[in-house]
N, C-alpha and C. Protein backbone atom coordinates (compact mmCIF):
# COMPACT_ATOMS: atom_id res chain seq x y z
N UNK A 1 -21.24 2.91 0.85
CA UNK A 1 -19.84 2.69 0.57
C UNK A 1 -19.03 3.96 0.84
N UNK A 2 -20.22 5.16 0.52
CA UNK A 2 -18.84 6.23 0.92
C UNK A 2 -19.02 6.63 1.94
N UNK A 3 -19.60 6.22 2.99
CA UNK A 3 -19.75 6.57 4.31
C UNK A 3 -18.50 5.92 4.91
N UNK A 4 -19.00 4.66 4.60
CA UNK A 4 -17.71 4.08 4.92
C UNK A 4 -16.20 4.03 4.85
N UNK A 5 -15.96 4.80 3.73
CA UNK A 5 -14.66 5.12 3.16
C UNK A 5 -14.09 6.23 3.90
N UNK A 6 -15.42 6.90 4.35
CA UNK A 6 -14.87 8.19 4.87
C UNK A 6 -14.33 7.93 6.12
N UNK A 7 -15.27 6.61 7.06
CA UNK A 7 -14.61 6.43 8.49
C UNK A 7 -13.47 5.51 8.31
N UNK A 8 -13.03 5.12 7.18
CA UNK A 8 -11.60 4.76 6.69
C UNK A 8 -10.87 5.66 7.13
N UNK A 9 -10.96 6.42 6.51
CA UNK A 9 -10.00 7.44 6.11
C UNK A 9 -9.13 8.34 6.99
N UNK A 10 -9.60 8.42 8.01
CA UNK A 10 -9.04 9.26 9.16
C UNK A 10 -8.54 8.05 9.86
N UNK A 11 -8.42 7.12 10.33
CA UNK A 11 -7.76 5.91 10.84
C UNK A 11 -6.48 5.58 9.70
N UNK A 12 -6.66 5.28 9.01
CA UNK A 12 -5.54 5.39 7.49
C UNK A 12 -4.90 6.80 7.72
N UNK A 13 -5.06 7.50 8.07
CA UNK A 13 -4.32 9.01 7.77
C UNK A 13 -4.16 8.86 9.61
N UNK A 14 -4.07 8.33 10.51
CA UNK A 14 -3.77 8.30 11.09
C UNK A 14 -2.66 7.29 11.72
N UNK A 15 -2.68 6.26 11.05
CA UNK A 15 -1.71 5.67 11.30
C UNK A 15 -0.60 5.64 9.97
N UNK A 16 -0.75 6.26 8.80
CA UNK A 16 0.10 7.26 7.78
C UNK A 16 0.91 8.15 8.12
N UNK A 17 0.03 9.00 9.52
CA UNK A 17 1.34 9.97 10.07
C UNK A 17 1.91 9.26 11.48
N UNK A 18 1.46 8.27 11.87
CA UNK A 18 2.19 7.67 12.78
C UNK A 18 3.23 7.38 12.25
N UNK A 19 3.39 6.36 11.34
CA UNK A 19 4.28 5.72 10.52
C UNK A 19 5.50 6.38 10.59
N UNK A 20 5.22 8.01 9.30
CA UNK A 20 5.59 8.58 9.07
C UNK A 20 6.53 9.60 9.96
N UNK A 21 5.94 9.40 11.13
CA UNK A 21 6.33 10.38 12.03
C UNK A 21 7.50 9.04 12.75
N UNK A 22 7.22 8.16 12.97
CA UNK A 22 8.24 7.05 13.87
C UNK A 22 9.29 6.78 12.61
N UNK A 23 9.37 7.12 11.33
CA UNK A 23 10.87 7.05 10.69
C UNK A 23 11.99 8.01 11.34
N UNK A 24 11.44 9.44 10.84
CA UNK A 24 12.41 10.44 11.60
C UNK A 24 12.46 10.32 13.18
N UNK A 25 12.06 10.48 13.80
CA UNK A 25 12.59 10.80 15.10
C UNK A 25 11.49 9.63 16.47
N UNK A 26 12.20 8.61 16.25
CA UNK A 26 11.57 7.48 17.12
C UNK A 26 11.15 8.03 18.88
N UNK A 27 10.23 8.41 19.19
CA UNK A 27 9.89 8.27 20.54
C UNK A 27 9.58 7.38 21.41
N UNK A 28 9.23 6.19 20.79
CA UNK A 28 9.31 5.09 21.40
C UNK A 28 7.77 4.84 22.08
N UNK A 29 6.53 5.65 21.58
CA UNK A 29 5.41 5.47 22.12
C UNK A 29 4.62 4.84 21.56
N UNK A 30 4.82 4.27 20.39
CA UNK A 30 4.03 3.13 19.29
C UNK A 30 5.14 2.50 18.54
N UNK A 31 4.76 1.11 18.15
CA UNK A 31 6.08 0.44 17.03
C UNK A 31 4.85 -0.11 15.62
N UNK A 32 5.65 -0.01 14.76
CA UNK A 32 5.17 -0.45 13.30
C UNK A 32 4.47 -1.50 13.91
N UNK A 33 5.15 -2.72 14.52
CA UNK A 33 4.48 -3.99 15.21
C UNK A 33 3.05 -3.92 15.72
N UNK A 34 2.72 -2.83 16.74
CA UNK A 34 1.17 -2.20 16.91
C UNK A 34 0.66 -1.65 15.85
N UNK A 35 1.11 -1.31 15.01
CA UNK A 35 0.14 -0.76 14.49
C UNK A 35 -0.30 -2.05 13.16
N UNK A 36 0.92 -2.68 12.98
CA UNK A 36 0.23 -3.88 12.34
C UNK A 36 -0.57 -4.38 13.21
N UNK A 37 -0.50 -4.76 14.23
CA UNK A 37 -1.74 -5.87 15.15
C UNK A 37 -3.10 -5.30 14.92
N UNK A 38 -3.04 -3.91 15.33
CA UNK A 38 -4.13 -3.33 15.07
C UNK A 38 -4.65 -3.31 14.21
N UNK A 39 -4.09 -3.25 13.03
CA UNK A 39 -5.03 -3.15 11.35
C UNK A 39 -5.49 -4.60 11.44
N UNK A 40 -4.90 -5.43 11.92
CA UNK A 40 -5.23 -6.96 11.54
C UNK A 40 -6.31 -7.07 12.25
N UNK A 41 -6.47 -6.46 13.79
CA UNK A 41 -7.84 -6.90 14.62
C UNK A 41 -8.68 -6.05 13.90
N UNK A 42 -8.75 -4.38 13.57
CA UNK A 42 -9.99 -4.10 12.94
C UNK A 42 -10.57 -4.91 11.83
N UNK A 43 -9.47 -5.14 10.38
CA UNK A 43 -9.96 -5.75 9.64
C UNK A 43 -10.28 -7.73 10.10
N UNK A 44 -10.12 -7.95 10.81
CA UNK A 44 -10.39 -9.50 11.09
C UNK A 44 -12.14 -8.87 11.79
N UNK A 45 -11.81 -7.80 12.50
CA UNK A 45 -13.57 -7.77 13.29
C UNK A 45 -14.24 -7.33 12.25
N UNK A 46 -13.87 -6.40 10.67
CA UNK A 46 -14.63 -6.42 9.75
C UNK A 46 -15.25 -7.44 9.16
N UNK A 47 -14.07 -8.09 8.99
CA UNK A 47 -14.90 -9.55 8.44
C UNK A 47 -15.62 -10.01 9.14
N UNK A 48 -15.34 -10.46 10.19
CA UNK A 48 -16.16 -10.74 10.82
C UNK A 48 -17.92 -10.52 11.07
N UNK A 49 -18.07 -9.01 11.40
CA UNK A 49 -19.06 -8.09 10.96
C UNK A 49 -19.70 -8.21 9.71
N UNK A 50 -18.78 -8.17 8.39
CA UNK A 50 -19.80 -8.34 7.02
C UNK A 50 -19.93 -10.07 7.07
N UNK A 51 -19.02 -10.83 7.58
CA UNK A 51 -19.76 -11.98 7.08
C UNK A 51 -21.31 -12.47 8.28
N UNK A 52 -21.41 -12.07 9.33
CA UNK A 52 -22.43 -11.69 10.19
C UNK A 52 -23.46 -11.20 9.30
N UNK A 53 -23.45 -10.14 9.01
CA UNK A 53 -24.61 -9.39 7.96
C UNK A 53 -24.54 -10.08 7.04
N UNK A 54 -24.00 -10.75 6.07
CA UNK A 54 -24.40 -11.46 4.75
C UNK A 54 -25.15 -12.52 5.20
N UNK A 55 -24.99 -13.14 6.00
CA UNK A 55 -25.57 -14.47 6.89
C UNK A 55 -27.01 -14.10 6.72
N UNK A 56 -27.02 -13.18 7.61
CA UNK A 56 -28.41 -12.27 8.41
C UNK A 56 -29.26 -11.89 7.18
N UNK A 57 -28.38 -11.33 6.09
CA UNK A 57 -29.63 -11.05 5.19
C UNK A 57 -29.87 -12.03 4.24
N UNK A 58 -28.82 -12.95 4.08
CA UNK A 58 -29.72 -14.32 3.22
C UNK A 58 -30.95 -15.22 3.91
N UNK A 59 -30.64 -15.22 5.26
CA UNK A 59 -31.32 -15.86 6.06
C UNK A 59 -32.59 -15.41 6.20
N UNK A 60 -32.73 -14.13 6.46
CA UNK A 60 -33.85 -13.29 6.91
C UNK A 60 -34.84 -14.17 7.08
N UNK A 61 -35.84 -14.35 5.46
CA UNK A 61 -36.93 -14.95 6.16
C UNK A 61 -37.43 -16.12 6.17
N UNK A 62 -35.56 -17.29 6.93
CA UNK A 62 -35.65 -18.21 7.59
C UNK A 62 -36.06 -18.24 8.80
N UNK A 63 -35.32 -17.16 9.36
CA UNK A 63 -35.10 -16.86 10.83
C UNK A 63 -36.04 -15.95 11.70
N UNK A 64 -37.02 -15.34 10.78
CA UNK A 64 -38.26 -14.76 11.32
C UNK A 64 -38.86 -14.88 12.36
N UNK A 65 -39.28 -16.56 12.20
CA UNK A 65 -39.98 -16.82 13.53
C UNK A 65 -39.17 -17.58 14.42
N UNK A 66 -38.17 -17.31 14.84
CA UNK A 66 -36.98 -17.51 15.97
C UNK A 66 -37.63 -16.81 17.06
């Protein structure tokens, strides 16, 4: 869990100072709009991913001799 938190964390602090940085002085090289899409595709491929692995390890030793 805290491995994980940690590769949170720099993606979160990265789009924190994006944010942050496109209030004051707009450059016009990212919009709030991307960066919502984006949180939505990582976390939709998370889920995705843990519900994959929960599958996989209830299953296990259904699926053995596959």
């Amino acid at each position: 869990m805290r491995t994980t938190l940690t590769r949170l964390s720099a993606p979160a602090r990265w789009i924190r100072d994006r944010i942050v940085q496109g209030r004051g002085n707009d450059t016009g090289d990212i919009s709030i709009t991307t960066v919502i899409i984006w949180v939505a595709a990582v976390a939709g491929a998370l889920a995705i991913a843990g519900t994959i692995a929960a599958v996989l390890t209830k299953y296990n030793g259904l699926i053995t001799g596959i």
